[in-house]
PDB file of N, CA and C in Angstrom:
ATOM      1  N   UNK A   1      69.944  90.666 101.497  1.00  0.00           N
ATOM      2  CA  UNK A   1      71.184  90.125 102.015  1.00  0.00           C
ATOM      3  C   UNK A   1      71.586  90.953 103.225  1.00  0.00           C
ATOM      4  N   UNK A   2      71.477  90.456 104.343  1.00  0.00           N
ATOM      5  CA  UNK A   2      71.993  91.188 105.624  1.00  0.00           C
ATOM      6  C   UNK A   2      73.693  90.885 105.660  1.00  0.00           C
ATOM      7  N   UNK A   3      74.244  92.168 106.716  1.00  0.00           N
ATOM      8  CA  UNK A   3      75.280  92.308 106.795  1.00  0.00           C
ATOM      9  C   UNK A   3      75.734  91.102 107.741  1.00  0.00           C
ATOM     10  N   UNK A   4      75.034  90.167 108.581  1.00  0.00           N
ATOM     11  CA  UNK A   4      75.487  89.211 108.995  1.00  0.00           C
ATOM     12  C   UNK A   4      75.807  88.092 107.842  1.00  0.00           C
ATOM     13  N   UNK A   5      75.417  87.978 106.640  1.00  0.00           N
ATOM     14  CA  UNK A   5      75.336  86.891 105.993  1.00  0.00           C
ATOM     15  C   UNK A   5      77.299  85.984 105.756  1.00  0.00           C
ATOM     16  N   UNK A   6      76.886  85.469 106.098  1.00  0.00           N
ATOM     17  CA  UNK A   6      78.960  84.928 106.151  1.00  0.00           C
ATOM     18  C   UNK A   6      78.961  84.886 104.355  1.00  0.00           C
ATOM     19  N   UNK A   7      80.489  84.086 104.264  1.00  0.00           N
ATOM     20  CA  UNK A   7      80.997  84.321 102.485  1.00  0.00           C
ATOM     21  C   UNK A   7      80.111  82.953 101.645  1.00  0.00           C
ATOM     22  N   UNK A   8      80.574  82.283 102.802  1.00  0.00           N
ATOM     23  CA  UNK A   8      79.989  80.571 101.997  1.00  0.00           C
ATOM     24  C   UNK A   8      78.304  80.990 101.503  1.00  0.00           C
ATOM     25  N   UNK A   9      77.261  81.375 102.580  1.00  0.00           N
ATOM     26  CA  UNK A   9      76.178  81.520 102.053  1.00  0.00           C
ATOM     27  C   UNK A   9      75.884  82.643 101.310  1.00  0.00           C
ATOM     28  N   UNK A  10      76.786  83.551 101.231  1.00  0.00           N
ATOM     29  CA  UNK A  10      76.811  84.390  99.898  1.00  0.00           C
ATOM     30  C   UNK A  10      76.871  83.873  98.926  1.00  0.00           C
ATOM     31  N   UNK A  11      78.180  83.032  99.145  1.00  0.00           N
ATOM     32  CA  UNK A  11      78.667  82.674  97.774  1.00  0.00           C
ATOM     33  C   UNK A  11      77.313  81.277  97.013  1.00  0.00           C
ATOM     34  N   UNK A  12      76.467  81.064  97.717  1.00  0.00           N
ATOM     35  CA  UNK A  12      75.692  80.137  97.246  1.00  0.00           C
ATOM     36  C   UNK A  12      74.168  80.813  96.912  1.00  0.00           C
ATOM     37  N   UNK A  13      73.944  81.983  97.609  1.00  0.00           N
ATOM     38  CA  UNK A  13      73.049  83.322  97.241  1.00  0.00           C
ATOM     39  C   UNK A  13      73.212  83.438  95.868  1.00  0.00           C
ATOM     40  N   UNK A  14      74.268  84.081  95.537  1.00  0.00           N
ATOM     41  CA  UNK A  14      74.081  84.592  94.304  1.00  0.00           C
ATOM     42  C   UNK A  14      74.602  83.210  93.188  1.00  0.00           C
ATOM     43  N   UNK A  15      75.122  82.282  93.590  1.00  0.00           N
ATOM     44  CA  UNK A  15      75.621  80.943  92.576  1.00  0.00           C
ATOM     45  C   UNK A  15      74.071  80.622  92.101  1.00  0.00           C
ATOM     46  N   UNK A  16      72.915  80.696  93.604  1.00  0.00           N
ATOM     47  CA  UNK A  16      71.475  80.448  92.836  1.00  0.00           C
ATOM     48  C   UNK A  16      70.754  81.027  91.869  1.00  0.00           C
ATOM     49  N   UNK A  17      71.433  82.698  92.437  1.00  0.00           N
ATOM     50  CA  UNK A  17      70.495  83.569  91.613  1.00  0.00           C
ATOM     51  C   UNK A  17      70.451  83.420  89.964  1.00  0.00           C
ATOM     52  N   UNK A  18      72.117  83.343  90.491  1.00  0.00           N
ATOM     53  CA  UNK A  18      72.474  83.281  88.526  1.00  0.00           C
ATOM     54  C   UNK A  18      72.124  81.828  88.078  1.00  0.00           C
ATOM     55  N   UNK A  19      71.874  81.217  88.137  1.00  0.00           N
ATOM     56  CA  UNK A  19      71.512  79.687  88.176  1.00  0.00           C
ATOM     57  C   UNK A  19      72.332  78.911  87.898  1.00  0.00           C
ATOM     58  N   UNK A  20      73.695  79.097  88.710  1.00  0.00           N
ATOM     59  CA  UNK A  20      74.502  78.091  88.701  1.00  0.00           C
ATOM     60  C   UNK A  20      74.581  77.372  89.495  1.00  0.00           C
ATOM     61  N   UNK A  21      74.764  75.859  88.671  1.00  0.00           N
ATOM     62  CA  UNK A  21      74.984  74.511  89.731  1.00  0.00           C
ATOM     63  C   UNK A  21      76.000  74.619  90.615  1.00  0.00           C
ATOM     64  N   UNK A  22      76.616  74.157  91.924  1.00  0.00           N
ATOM     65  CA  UNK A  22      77.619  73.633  92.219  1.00  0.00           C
ATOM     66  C   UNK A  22      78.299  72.972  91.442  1.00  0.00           C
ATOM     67  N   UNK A  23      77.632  72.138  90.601  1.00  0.00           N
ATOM     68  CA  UNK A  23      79.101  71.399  89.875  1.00  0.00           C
ATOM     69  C   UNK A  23      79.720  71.873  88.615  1.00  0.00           C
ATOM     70  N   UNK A  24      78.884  72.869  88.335  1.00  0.00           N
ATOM     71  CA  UNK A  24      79.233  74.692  87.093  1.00  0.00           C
ATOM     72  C   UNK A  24      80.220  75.080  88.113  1.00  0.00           C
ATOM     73  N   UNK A  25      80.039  75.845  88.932  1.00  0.00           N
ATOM     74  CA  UNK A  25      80.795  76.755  89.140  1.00  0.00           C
ATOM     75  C   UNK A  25      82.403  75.693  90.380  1.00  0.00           C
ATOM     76  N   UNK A  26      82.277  74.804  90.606  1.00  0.00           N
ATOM     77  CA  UNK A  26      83.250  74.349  90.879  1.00  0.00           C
ATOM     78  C   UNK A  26      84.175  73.879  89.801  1.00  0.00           C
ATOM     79  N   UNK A  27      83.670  73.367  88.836  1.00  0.00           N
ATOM     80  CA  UNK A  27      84.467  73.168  87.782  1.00  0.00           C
ATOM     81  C   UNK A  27      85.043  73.993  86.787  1.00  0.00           C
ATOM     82  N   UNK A  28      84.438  75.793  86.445  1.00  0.00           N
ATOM     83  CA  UNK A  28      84.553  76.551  86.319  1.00  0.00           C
ATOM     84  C   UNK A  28      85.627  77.555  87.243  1.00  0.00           C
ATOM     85  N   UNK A  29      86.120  77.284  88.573  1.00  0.00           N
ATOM     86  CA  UNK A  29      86.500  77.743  89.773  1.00  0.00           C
ATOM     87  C   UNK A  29      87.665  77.137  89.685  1.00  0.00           C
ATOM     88  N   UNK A  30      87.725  75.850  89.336  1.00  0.00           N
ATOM     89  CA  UNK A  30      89.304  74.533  89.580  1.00  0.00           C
ATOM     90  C   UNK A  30      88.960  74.323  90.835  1.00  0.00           C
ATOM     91  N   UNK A  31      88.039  73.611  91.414  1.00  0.00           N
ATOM     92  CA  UNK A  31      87.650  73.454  92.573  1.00  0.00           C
ATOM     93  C   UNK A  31      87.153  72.065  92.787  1.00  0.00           C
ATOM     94  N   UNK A  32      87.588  71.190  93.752  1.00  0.00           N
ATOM     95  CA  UNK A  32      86.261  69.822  93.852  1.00  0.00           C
ATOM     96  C   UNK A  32      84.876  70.532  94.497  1.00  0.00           C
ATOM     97  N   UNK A  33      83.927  69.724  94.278  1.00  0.00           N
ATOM     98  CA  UNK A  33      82.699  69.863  94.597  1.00  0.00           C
ATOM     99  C   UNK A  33      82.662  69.505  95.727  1.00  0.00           C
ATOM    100  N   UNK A  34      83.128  68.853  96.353  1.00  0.00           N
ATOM    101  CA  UNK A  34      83.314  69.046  97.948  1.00  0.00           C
ATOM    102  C   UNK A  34      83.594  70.179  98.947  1.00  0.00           C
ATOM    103  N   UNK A  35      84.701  70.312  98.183  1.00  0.00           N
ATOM    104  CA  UNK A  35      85.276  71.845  98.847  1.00  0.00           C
ATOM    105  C   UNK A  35      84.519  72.638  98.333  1.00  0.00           C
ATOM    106  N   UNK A  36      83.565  72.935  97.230  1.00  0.00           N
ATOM    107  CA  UNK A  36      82.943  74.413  97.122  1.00  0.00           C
ATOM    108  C   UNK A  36      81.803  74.102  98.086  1.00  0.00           C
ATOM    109  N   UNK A  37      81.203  72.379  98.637  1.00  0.00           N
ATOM    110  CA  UNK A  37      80.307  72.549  99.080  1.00  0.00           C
ATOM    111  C   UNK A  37      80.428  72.954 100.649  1.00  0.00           C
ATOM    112  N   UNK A  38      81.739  72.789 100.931  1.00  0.00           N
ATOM    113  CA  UNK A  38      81.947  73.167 102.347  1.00  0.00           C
ATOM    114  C   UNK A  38      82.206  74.731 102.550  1.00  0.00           C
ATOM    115  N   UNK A  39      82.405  75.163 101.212  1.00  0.00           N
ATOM    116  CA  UNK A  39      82.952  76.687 101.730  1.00  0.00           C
ATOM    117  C   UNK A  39      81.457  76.740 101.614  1.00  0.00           C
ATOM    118  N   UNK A  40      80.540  76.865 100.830  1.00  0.00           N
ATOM    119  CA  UNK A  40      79.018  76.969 100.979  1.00  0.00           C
ATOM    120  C   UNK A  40      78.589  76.855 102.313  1.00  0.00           C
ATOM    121  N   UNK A  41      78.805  75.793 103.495  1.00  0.00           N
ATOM    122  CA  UNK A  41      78.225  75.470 104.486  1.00  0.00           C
ATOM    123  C   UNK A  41      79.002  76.419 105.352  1.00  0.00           C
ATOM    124  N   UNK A  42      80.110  76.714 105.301  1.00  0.00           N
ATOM    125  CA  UNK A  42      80.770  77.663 106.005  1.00  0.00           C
ATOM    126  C   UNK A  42      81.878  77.597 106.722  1.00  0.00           C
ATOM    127  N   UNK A  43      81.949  75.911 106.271  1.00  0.00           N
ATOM    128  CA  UNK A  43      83.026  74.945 107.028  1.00  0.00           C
ATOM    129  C   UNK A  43      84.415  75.448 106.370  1.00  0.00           C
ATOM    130  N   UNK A  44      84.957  75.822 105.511  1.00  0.00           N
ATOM    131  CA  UNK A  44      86.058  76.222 105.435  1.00  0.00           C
ATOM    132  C   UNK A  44      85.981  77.634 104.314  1.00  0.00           C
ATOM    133  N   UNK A  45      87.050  78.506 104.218  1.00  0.00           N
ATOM    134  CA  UNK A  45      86.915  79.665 103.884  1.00  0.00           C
ATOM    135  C   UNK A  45      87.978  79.332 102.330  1.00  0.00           C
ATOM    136  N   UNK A  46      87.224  80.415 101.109  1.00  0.00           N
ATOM    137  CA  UNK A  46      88.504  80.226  99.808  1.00  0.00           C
ATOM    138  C   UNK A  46      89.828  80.543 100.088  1.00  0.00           C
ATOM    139  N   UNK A  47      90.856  80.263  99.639  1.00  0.00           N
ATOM    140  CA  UNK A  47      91.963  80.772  99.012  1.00  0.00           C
ATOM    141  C   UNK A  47      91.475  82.159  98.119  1.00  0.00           C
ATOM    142  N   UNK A  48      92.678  83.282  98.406  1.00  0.00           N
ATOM    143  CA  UNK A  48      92.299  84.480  97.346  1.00  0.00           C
ATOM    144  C   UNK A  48      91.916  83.881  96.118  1.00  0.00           C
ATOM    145  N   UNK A  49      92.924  83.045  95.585  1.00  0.00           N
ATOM    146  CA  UNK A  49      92.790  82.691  94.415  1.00  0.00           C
ATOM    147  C   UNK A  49      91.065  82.125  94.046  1.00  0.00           C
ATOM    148  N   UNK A  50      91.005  81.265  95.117  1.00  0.00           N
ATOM    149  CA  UNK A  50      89.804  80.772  94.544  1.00  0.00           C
ATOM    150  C   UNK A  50      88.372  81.665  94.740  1.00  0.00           C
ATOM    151  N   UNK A  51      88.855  82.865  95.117  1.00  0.00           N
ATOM    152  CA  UNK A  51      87.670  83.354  95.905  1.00  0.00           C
ATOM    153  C   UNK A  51      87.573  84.867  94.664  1.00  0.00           C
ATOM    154  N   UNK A  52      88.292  85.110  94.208  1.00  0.00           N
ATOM    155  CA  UNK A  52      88.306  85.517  93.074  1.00  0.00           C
ATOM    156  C   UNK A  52      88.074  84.844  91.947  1.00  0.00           C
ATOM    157  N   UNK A  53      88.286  84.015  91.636  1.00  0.00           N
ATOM    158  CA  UNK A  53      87.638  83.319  90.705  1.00  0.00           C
ATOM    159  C   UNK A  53      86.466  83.229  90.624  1.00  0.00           C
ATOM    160  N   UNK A  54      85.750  82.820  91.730  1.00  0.00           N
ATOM    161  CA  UNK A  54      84.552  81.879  92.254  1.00  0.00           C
ATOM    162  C   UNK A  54      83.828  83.562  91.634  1.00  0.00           C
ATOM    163  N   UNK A  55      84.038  84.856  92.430  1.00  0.00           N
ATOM    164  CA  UNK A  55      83.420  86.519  92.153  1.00  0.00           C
ATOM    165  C   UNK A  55      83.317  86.496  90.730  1.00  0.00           C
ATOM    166  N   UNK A  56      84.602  86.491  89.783  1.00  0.00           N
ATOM    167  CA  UNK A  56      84.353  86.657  88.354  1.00  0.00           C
ATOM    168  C   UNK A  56      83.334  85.773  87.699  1.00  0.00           C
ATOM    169  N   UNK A  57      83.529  84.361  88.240  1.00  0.00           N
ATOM    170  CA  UNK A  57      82.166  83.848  87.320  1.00  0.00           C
ATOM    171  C   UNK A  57      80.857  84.273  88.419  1.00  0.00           C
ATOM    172  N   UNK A  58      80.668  84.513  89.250  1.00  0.00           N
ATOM    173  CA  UNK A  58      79.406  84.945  89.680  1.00  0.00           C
ATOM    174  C   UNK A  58      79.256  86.331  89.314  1.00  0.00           C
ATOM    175  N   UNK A  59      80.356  87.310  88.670  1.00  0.00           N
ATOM    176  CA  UNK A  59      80.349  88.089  87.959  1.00  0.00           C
ATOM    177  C   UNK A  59      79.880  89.769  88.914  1.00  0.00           C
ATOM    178  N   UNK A  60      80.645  88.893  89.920  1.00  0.00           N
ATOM    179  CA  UNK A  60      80.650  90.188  90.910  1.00  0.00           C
ATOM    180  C   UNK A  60      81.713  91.064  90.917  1.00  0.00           C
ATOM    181  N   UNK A  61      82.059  92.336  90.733  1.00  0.00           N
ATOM    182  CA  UNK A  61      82.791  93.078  91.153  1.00  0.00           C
ATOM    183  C   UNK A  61      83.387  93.557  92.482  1.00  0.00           C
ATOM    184  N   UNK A  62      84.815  93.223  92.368  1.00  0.00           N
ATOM    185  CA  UNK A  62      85.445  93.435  93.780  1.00  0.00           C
ATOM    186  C   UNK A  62      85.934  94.203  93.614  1.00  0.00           C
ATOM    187  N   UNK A  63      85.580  95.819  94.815  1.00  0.00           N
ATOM    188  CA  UNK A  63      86.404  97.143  94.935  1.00  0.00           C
ATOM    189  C   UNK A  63      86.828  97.014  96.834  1.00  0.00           C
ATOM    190  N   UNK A  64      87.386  98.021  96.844  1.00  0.00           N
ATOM    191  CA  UNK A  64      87.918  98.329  98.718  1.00  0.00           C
ATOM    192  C   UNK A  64      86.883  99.507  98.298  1.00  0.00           C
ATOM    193  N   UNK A  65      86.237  99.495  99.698  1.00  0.00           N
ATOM    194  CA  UNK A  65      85.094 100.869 100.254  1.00  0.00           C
ATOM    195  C   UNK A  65      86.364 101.968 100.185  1.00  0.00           C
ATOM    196  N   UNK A  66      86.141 102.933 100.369  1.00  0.00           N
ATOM    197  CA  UNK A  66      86.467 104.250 100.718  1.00  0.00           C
ATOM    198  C   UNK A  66      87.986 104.515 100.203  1.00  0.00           C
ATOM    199  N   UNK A  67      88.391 103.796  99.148  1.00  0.00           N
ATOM    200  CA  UNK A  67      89.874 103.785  98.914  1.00  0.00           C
ATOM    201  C   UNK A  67      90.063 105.031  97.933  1.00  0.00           C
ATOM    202  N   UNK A  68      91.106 105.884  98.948  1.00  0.00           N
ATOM    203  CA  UNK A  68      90.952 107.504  98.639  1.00  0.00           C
ATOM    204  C   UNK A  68      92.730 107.518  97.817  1.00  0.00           C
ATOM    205  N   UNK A  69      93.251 108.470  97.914  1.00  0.00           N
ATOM    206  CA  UNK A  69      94.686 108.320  97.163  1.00  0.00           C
ATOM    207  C   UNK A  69      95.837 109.045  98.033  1.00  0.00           C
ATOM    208  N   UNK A  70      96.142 108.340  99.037  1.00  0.00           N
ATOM    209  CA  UNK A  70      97.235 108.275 100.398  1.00  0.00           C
ATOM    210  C   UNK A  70      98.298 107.069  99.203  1.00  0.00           C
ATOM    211  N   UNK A  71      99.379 107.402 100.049  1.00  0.00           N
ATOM    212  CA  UNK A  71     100.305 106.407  99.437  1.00  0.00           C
ATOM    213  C   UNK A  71      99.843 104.704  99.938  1.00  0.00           C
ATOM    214  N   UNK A  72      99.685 105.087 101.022  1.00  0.00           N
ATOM    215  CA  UNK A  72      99.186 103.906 101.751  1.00  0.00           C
ATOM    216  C   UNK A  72      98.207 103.071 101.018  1.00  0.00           C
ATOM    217  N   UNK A  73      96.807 104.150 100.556  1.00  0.00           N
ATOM    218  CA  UNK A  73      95.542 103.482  99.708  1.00  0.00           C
ATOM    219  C   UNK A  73      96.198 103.161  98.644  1.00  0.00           C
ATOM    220  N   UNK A  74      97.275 103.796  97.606  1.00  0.00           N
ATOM    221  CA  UNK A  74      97.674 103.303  96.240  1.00  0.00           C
ATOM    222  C   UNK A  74      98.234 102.039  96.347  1.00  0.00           C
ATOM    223  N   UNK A  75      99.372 102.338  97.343  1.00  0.00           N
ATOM    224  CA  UNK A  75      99.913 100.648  97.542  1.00  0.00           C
ATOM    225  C   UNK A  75      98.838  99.479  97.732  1.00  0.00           C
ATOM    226  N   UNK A  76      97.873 100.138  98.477  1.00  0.00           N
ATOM    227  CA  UNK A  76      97.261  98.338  99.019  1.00  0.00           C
ATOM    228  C   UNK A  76      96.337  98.432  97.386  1.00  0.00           C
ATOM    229  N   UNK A  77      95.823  99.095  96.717  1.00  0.00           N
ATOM    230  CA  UNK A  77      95.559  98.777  95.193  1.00  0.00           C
ATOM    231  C   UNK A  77      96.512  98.015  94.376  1.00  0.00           C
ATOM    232  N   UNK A  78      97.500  98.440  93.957  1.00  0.00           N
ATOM    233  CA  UNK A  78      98.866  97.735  93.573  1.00  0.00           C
ATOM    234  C   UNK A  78      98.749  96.226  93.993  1.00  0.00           C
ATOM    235  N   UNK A  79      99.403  96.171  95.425  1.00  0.00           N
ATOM    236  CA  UNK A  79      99.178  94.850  95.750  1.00  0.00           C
ATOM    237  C   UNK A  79      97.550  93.603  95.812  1.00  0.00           C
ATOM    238  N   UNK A  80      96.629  94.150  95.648  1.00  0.00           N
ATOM    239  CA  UNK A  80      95.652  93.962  95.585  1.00  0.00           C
ATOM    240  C   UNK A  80      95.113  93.007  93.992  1.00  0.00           C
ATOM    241  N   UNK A  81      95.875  94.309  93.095  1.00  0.00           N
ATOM    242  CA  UNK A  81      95.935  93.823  91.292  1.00  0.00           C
ATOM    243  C   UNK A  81      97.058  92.611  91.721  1.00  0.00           C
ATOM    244  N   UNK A  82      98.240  92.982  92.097  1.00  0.00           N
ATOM    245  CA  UNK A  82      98.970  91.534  92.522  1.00  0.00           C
ATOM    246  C   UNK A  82      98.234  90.394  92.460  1.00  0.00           C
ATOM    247  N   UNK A  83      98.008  90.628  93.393  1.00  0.00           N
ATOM    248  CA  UNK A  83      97.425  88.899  94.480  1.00  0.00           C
ATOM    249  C   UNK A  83      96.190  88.600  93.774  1.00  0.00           C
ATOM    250  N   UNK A  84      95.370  89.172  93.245  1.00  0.00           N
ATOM    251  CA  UNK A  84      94.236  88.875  92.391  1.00  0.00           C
ATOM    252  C   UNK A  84      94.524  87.692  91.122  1.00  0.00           C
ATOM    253  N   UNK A  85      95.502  88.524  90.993  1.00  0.00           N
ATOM    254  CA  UNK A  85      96.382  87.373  89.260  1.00  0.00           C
ATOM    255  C   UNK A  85      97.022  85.937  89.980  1.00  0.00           C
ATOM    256  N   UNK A  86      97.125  86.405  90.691  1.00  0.00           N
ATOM    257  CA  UNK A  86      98.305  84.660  91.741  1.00  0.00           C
ATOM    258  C   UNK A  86      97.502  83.914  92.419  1.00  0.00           C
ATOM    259  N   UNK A  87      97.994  82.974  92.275  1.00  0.00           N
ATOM    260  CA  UNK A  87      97.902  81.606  93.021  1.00  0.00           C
ATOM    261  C   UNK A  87      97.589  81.779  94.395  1.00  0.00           C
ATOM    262  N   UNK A  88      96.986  80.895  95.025  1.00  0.00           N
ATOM    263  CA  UNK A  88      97.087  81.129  96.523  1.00  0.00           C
ATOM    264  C   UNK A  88      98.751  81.017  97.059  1.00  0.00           C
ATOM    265  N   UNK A  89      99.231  79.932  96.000  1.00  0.00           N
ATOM    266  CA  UNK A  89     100.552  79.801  96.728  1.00  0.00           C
ATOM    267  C   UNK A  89     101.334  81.097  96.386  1.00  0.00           C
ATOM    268  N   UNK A  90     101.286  81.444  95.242  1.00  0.00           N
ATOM    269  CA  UNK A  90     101.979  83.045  94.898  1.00  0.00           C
ATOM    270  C   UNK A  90     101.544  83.615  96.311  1.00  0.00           C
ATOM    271  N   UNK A  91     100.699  84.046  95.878  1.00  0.00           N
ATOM    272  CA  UNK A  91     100.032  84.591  97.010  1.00  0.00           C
ATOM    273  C   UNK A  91     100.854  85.026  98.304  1.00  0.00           C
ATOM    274  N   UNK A  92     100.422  83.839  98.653  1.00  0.00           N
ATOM    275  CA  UNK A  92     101.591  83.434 100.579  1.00  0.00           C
ATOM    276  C   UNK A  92     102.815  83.734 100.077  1.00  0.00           C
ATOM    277  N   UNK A  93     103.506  83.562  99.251  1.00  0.00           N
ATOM    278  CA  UNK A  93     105.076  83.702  98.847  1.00  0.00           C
ATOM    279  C   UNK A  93     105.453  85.292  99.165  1.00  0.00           C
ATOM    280  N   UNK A  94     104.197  85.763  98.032  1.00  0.00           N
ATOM    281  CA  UNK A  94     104.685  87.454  98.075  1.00  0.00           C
ATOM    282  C   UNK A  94     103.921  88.289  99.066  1.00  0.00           C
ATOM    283  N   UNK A  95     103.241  87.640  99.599  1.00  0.00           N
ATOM    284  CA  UNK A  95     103.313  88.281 101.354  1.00  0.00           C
ATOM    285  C   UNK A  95     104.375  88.253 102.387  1.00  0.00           C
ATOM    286  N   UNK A  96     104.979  87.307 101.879  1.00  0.00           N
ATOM    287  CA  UNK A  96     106.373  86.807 103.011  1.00  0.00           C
ATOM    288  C   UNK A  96     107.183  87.592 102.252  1.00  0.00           C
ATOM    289  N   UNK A  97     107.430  87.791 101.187  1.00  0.00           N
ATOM    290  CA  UNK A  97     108.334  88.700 100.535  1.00  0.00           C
ATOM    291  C   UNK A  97     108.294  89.772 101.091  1.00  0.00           C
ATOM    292  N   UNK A  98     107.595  90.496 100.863  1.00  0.00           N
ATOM    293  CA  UNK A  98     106.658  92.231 100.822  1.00  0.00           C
ATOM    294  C   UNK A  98     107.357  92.195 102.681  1.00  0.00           C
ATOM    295  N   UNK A  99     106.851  91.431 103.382  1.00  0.00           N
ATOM    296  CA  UNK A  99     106.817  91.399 105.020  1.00  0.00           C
ATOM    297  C   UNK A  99     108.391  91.092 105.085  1.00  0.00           C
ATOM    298  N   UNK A 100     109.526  90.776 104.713  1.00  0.00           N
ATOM    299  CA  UNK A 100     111.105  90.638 104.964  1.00  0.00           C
ATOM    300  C   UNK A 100     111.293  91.795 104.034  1.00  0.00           C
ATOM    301  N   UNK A 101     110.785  91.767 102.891  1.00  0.00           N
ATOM    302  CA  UNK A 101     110.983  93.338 102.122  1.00  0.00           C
ATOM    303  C   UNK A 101     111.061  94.143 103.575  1.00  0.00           C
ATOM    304  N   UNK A 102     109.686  94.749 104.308  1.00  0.00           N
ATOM    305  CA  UNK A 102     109.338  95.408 104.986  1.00  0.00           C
ATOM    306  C   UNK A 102     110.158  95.969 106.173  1.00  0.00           C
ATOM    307  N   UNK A 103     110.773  94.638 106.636  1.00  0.00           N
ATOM    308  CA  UNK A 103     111.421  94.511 107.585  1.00  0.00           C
ATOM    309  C   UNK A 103     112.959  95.250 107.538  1.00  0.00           C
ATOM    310  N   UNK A 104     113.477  95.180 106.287  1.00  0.00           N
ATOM    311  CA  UNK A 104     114.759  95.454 105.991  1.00  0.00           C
ATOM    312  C   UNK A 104     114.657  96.564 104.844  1.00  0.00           C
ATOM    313  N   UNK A 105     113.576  97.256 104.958  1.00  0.00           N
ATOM    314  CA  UNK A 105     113.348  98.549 104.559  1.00  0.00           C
ATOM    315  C   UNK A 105     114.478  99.647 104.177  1.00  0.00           C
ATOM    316  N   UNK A 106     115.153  99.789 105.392  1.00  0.00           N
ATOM    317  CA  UNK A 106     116.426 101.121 105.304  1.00  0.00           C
ATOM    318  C   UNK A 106     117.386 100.181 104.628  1.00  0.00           C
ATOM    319  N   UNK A 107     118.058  98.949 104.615  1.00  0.00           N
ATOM    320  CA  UNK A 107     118.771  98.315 103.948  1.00  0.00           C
ATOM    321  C   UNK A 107     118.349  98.575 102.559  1.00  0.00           C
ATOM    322  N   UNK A 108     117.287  98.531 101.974  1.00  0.00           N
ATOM    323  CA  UNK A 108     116.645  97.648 100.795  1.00  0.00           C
ATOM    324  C   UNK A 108     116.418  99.627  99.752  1.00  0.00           C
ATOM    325  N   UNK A 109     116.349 100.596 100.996  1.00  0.00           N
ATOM    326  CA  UNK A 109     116.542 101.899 100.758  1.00  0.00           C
ATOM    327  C   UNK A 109     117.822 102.329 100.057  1.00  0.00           C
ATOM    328  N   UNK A 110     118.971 101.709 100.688  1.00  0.00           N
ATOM    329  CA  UNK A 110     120.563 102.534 100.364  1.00  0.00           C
ATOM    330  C   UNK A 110     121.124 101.113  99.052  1.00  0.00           C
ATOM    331  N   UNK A 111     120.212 100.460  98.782  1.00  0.00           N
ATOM    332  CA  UNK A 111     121.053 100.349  97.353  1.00  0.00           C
ATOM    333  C   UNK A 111     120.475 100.668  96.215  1.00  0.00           C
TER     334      UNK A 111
END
């Protein structure tokens, strides 16, 4: 597997290896078989949600490289376990949260 390889033909790399069908692992995923076949071709990219999913049944493990223990590295772990459990739409919600959280920081400080 070269480091050029994009996600879609990953994600259909190892769906072979393990010998899963497209219509296993889309239905396994909550996915139409259309859309897993396009993220396959490369034509459109997962949702977290679905792109985690799609890893657990291909039974891959997802870590961050080099994640050392800065406040910075703990937080993006934290949020990371977040967004893993949610929805794509969660997802987008509590990014927009976190980002007006962010924004109003010293406010969100003094109460």
């Amino acid at each position: 597997m070269g480091i050029s390889m994009d996600l879609g033909e990953l994600i259909k790399k190892l769906r072979t290896e393990r010998g899963i069908t497209r219509n296993e692992l889309a239905e396994q995923a909550g996915v139409s078989l259309s859309h897993l076949e396009k993220i396959e071709a490369g034509l459109r990219n997962p949702g977290m949600g679905t792109f985690v999913k799609i890893m657990v049944i291909l039974d891959i493990n997802i870590s961050l490289q080099g994640v050392g223990t800065t406040i910075q590295e703990k937080c993006v772990l934290i949020v990371r376990d977040i967004l893993m459990g949610s929805t794509e739409d969660e997802a987008k919600y509590l990014a927009k949260m976190v980002e007006c959280m962010a924004e109003n920081l010293t406010m969100l400080m003094r109460s």
